[in-house]
C-alpha atoms as a PDB file:
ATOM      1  CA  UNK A   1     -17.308 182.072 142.835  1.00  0.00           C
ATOM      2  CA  UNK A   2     -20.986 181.950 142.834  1.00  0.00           C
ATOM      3  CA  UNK A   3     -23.101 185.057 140.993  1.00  0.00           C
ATOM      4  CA  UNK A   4     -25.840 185.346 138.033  1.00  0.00           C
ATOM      5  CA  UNK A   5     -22.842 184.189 135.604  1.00  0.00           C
ATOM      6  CA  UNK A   6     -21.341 181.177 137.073  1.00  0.00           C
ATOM      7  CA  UNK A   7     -20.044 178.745 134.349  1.00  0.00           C
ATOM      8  CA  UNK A   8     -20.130 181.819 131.473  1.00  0.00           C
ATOM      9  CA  UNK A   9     -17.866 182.472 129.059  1.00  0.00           C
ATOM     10  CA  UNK A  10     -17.697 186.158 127.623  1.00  0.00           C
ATOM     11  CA  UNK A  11     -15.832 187.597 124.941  1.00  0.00           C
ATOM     12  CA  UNK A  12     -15.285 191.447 125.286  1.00  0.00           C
ATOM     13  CA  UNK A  13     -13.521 193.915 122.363  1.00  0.00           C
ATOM     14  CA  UNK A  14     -12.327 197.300 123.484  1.00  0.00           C
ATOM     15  CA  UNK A  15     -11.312 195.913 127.185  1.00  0.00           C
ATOM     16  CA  UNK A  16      -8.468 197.205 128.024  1.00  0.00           C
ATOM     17  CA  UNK A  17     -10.024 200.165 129.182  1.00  0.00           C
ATOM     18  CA  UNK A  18     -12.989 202.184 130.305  1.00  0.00           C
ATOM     19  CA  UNK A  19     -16.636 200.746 129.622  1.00  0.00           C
ATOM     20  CA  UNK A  20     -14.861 197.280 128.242  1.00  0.00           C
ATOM     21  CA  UNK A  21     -12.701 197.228 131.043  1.00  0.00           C
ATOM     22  CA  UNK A  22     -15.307 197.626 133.022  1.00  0.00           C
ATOM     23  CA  UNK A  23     -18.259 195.458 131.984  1.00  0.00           C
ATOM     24  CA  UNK A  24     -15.167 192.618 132.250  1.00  0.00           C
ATOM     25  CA  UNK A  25     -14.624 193.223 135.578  1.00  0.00           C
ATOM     26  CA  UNK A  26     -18.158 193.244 136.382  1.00  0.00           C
ATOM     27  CA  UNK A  27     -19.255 189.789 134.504  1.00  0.00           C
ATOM     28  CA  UNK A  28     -16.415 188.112 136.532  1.00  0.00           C
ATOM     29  CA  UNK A  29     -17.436 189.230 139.556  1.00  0.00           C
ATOM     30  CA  UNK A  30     -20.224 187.589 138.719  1.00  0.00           C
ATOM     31  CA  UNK A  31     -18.894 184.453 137.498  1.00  0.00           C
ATOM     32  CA  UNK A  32     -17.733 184.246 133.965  1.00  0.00           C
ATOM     33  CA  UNK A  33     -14.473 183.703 132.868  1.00  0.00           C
ATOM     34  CA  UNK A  34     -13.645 186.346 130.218  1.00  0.00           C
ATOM     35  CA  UNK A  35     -11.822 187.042 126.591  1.00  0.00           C
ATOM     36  CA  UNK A  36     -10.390 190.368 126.506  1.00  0.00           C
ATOM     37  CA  UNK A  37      -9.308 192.216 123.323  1.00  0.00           C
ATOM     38  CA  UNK A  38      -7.905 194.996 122.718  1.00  0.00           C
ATOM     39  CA  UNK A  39      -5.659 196.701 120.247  1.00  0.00           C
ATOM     40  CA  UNK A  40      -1.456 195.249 120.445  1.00  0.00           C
ATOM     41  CA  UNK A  41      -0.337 198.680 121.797  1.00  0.00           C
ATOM     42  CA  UNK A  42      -2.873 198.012 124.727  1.00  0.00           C
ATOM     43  CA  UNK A  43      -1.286 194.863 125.788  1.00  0.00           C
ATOM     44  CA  UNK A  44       0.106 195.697 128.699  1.00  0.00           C
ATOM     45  CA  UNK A  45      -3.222 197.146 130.009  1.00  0.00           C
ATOM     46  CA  UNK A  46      -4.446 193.458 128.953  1.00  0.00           C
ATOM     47  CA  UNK A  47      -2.301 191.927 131.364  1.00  0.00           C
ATOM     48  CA  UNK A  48      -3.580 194.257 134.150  1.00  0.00           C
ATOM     49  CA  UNK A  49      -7.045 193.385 133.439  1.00  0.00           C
ATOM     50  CA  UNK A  50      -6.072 189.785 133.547  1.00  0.00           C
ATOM     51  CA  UNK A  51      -4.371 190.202 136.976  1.00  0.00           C
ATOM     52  CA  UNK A  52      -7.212 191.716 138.551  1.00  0.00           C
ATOM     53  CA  UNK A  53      -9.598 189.039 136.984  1.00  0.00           C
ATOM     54  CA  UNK A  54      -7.417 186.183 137.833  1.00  0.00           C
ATOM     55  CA  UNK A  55      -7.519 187.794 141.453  1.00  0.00           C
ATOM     56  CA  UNK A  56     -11.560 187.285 141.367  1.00  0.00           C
ATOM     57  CA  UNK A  57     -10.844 183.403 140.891  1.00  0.00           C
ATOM     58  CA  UNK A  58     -12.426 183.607 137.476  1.00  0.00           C
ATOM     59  CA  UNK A  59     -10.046 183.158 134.264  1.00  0.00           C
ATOM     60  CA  UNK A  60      -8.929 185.512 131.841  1.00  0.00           C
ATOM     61  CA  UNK A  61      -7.796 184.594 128.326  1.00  0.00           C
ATOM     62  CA  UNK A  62      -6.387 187.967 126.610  1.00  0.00           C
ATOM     63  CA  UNK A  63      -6.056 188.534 122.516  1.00  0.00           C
ATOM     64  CA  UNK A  64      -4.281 191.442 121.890  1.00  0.00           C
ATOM     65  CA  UNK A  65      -4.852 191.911 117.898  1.00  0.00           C
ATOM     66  CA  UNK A  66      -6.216 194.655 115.433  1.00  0.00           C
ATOM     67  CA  UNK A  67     -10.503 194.548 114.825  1.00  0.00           C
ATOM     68  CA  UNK A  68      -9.374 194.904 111.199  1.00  0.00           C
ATOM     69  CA  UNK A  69      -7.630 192.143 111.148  1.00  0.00           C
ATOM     70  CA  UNK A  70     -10.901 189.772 109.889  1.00  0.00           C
ATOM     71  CA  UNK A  71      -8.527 186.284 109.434  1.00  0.00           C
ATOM     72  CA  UNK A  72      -8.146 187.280 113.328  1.00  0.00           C
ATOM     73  CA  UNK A  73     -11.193 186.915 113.880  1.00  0.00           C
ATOM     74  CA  UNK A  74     -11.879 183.863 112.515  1.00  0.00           C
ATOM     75  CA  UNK A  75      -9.204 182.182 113.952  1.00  0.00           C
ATOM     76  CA  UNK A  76     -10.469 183.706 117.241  1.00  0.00           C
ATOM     77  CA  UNK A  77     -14.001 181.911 116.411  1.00  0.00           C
ATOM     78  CA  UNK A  78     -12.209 178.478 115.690  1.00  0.00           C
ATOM     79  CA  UNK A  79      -9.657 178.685 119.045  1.00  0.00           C
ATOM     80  CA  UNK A  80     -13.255 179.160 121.077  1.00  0.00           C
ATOM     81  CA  UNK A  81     -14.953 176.272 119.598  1.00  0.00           C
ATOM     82  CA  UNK A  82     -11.993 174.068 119.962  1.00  0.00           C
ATOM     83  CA  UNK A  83     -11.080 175.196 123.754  1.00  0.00           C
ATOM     84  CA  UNK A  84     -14.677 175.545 125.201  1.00  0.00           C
ATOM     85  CA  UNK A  85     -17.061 174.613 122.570  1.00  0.00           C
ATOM     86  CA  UNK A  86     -19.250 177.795 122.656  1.00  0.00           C
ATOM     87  CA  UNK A  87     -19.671 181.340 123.255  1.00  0.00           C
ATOM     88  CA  UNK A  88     -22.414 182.274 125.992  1.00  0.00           C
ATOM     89  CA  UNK A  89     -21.651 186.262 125.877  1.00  0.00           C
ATOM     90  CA  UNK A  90     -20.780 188.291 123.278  1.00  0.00           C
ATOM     91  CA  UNK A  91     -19.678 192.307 124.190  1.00  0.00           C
ATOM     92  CA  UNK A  92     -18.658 194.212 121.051  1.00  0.00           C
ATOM     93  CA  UNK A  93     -17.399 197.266 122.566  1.00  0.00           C
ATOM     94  CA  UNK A  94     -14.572 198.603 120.773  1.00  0.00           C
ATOM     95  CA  UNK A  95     -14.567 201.210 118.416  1.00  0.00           C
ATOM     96  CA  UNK A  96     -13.081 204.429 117.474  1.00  0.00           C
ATOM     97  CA  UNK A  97     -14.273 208.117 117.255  1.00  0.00           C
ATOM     98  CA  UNK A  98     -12.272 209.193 114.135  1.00  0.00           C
ATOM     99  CA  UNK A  99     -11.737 212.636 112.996  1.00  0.00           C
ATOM    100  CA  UNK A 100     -14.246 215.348 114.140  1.00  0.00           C
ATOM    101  CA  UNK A 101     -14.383 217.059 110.719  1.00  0.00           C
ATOM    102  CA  UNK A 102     -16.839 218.336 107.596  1.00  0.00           C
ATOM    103  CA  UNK A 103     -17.439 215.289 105.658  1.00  0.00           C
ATOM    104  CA  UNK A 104     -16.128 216.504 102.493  1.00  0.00           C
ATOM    105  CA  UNK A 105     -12.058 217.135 104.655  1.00  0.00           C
ATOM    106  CA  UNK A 106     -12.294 213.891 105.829  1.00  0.00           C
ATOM    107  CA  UNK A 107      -9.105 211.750 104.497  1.00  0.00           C
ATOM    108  CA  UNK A 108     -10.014 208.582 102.598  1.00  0.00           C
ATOM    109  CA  UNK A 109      -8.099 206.857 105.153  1.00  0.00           C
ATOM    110  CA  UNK A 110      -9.698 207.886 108.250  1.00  0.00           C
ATOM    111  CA  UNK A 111     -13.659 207.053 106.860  1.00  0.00           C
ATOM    112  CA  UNK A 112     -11.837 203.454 105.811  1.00  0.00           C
ATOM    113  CA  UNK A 113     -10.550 202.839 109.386  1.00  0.00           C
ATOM    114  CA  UNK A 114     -13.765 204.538 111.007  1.00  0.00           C
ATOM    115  CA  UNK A 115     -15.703 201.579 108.615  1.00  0.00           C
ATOM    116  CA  UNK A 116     -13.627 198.867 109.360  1.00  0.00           C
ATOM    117  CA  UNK A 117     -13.258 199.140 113.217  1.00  0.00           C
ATOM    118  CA  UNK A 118     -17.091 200.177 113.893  1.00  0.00           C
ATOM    119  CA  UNK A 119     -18.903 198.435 110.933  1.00  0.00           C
ATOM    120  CA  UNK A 120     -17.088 196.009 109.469  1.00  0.00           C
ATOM    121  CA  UNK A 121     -15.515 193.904 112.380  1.00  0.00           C
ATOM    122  CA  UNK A 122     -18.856 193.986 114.296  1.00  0.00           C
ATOM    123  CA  UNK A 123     -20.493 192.203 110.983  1.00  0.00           C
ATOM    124  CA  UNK A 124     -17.038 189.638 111.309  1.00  0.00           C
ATOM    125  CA  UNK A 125     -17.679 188.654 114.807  1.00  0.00           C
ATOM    126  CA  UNK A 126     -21.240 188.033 114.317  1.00  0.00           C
ATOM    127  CA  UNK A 127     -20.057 186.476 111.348  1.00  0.00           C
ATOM    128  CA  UNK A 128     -17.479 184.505 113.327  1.00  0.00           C
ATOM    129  CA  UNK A 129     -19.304 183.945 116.634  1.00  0.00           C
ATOM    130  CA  UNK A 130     -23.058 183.382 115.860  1.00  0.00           C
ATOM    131  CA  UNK A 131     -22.496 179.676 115.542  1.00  0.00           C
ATOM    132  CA  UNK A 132     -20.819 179.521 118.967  1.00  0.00           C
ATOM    133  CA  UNK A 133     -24.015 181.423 120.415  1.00  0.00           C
ATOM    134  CA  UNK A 134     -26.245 179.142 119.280  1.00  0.00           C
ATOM    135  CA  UNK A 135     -24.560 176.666 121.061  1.00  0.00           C
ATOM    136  CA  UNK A 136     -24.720 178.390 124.421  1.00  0.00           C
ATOM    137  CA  UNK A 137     -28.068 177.214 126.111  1.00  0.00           C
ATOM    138  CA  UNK A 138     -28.612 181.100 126.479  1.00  0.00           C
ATOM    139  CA  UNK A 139     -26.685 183.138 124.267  1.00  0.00           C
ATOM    140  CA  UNK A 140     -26.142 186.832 124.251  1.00  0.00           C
ATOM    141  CA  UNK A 141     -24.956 189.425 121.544  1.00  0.00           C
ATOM    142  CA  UNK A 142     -24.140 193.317 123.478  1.00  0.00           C
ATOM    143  CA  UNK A 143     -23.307 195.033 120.760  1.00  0.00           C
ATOM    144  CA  UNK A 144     -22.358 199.641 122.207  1.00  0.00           C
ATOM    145  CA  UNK A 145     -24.132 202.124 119.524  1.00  0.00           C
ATOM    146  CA  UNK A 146     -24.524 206.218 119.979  1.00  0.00           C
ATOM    147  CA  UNK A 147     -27.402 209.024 120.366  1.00  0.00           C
ATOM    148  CA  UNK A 148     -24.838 209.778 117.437  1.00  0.00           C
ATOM    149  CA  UNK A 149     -26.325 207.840 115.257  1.00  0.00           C
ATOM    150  CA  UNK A 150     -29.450 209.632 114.943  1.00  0.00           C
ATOM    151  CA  UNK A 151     -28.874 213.471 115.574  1.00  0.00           C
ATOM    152  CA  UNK A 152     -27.063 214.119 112.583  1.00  0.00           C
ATOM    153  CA  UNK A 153     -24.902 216.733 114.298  1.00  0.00           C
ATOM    154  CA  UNK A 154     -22.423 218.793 112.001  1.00  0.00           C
ATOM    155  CA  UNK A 155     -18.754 217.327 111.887  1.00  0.00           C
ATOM    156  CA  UNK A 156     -19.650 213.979 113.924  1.00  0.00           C
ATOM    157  CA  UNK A 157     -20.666 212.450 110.281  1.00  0.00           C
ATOM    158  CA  UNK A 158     -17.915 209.643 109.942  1.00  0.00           C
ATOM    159  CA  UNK A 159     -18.880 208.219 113.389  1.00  0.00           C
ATOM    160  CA  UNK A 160     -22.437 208.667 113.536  1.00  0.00           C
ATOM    161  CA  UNK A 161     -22.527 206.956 109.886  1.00  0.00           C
ATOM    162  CA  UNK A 162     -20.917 204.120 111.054  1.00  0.00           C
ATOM    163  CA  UNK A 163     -22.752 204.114 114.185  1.00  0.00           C
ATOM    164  CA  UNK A 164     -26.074 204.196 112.169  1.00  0.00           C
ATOM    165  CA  UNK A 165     -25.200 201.507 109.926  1.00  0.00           C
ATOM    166  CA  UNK A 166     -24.335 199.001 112.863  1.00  0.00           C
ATOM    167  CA  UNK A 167     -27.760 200.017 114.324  1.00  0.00           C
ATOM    168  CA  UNK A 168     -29.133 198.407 111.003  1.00  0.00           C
ATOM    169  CA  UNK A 169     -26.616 196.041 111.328  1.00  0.00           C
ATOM    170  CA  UNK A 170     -27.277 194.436 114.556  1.00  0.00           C
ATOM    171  CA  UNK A 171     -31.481 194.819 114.457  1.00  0.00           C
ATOM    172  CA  UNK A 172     -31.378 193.288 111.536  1.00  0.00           C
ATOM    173  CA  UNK A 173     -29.202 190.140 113.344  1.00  0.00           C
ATOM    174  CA  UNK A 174     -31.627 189.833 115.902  1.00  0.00           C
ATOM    175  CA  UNK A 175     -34.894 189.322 113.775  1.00  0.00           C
ATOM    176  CA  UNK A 176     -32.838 186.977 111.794  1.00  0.00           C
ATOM    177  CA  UNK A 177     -32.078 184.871 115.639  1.00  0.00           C
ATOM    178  CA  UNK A 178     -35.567 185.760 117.023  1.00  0.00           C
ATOM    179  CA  UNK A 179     -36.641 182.399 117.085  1.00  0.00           C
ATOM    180  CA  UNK A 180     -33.880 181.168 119.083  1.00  0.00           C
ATOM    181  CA  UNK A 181     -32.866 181.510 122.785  1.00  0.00           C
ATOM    182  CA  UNK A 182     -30.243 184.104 121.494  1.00  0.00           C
ATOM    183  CA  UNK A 183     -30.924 187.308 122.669  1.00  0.00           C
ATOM    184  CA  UNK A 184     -29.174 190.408 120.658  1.00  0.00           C
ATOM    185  CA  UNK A 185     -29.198 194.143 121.809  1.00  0.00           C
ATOM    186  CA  UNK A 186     -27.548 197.463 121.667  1.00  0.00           C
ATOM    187  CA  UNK A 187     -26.406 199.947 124.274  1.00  0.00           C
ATOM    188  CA  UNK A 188     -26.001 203.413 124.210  1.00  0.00           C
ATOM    189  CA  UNK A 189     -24.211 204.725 126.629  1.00  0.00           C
ATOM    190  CA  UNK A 190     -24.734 208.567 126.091  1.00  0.00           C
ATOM    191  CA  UNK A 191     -22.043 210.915 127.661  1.00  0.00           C
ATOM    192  CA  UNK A 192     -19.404 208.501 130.163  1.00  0.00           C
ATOM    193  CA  UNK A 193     -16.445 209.510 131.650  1.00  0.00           C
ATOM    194  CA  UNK A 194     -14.316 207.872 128.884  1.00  0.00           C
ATOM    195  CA  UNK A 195     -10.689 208.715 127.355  1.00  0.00           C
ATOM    196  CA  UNK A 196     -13.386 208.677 123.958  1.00  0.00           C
ATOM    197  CA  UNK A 197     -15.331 211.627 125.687  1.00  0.00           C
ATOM    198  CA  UNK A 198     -12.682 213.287 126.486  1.00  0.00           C
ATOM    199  CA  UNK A 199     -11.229 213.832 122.746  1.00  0.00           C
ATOM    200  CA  UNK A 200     -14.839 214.042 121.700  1.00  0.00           C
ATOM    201  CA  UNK A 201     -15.503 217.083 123.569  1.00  0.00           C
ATOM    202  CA  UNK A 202     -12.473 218.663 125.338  1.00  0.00           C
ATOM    203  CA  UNK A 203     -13.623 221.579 127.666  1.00  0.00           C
ATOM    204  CA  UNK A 204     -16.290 219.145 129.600  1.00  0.00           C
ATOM    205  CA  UNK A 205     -15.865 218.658 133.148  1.00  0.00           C
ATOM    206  CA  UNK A 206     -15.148 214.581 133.349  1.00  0.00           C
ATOM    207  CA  UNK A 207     -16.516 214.902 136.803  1.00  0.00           C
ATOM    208  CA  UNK A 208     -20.381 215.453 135.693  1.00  0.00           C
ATOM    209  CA  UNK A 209     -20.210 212.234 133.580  1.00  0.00           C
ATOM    210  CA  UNK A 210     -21.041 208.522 135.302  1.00  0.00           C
ATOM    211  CA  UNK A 211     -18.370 206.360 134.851  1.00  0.00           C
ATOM    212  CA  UNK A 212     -17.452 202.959 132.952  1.00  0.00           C
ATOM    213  CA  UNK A 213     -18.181 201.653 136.079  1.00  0.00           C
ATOM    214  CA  UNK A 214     -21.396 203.484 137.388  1.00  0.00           C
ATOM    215  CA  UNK A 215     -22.868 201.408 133.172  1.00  0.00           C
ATOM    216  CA  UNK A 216     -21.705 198.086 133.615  1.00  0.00           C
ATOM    217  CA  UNK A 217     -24.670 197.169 135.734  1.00  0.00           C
ATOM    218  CA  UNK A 218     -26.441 197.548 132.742  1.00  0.00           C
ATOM    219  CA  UNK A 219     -24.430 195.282 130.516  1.00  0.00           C
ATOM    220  CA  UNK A 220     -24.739 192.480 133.165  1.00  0.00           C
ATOM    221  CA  UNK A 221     -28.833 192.859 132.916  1.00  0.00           C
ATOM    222  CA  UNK A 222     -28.240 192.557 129.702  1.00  0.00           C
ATOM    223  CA  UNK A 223     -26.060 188.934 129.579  1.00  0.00           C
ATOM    224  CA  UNK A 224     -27.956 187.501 132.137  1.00  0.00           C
ATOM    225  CA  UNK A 225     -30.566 184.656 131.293  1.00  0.00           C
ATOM    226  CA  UNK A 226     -33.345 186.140 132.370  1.00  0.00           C
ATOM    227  CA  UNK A 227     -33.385 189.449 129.838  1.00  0.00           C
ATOM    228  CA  UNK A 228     -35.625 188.122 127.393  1.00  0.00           C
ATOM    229  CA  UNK A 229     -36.246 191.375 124.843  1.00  0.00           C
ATOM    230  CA  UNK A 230     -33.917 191.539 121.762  1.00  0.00           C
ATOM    231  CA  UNK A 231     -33.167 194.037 118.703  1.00  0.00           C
ATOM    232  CA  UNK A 232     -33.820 196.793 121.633  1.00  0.00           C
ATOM    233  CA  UNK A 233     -31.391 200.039 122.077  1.00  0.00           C
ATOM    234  CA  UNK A 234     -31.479 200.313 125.797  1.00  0.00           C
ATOM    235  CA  UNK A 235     -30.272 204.014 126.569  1.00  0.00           C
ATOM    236  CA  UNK A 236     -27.968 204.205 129.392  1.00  0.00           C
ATOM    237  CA  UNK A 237     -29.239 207.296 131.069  1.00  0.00           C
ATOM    238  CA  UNK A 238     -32.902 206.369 131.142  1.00  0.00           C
ATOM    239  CA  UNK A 239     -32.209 202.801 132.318  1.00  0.00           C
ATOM    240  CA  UNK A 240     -30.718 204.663 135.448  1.00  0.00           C
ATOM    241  CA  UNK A 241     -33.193 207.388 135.575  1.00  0.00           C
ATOM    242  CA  UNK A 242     -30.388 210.592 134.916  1.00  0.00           C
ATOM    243  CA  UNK A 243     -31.498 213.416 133.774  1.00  0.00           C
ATOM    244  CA  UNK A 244     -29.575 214.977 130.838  1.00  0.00           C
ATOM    245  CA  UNK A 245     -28.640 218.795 131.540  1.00  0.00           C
END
């Protein structure tokens, strides 16, 4: 198959459904064979994926593990290297909403888990995959942040902390890789028909949102060789010119 991505190789967290899902469909069709993770539960929506990739002619390696898991990682960062030498596309996708709560009800477990998945294992894959990057001839970091981050809306703190703090996180990364063909930006989304949405705010009508399908466009500009900006947060919505009601 011939397309913007031929010859890619992208790793994807969170892809066993909606914007993941998605943006893995969408860089096959375009060319690159993919790594999909997700959670263990979500295996069997792994194998779907890989069905539907396998049916595009591309290939589909899946890695069903927890993001917490960080010795997972690594040994995720060491199978690459050894099977394909190098990561061209990185999309760190997955993460979790947590509890919508005051700050001071939240359970010590649920700001842990809300640190590990959002923060924490974004810092181990860069960590982890940043060498393999460099080795791609045009590497790209994707890394999905939240208007969350910055409103500082009542009861959304545990999220749009963690949000935040990979905002720092991943800036940060890319002035540290400026001077290299590795290009490293965040997306935020803003309100998508996700299962993430859904629990996030209960009475909306899914059917005024864009779907995980209507953003992946955006994700492919984003991988392809000739986006040259980094350390940008490239809002969804304006990129495609929506208004927000």
């Amino acid at each position: 198959m011939a397309g913007k991505l031929k010859g890619k190789l992208a790793l994807v967290t969170g892809a066993s459904r909606g914007i993941g899902r998605a943006v893995a469909l969408r860089l096959a069709e375009e060319g690159a064979d993919i790594i999909a993770v997700a959670r263990n539960r979500s295996q069997g929506a792994l194998e779907q994926l890989d069905d539907e990739i396998t049916k595009l002619g591309r290939n589909c390696t899946i890695t069903p593990f927890d993001l917490r898991d960080s010795d997972a990682i690594d040994r995720l960062g060491g199978a690459i290297y050894e099977r394909w030498g190098k990561l061209d596309i990185l999309v760190a996708n997955a993460a979790i909403l947590g509890p919508i709560t005051p700050l001071g009800h939240m359970a010590p477990k649920d700001w842990s888990e809300l640190l590990d998945i959002n923060l924490t294992a974004n810092w181990r894959l860069i960590r982890s995959m940043d060498p393999l990057l460099k080795l791609a001839e045009q590497g790209r970091a994707i890394f999905v942040t939240s208007g969350a981050a910055h409103s500082a809306k009542a009861y959304w703190g545990g999220y749009a902390v963690t949000k935040a703090a990979l905002d720092a996180l991943v800036q940060t990364y890319a002035k540290e890789t400026c001077n290299t063909p590795l290009k490293v930006n965040l997306i935020d989304p803003g309100p998508i028909r996700t299962h993430m949405r859904s629990k996030a705010v209960p009475g909306e009508d899914p059917s005024s949102l864009p779907t995980p399908d209507d953003i992946a466009p955006l994700f492919l500009e984003l991988a392809s060789d000739s986006y040259t900006e980094t350390g940008a947060i490239i809002k969804f919505y304006d990129w495609a010119g929506i208004k927000r009601s």
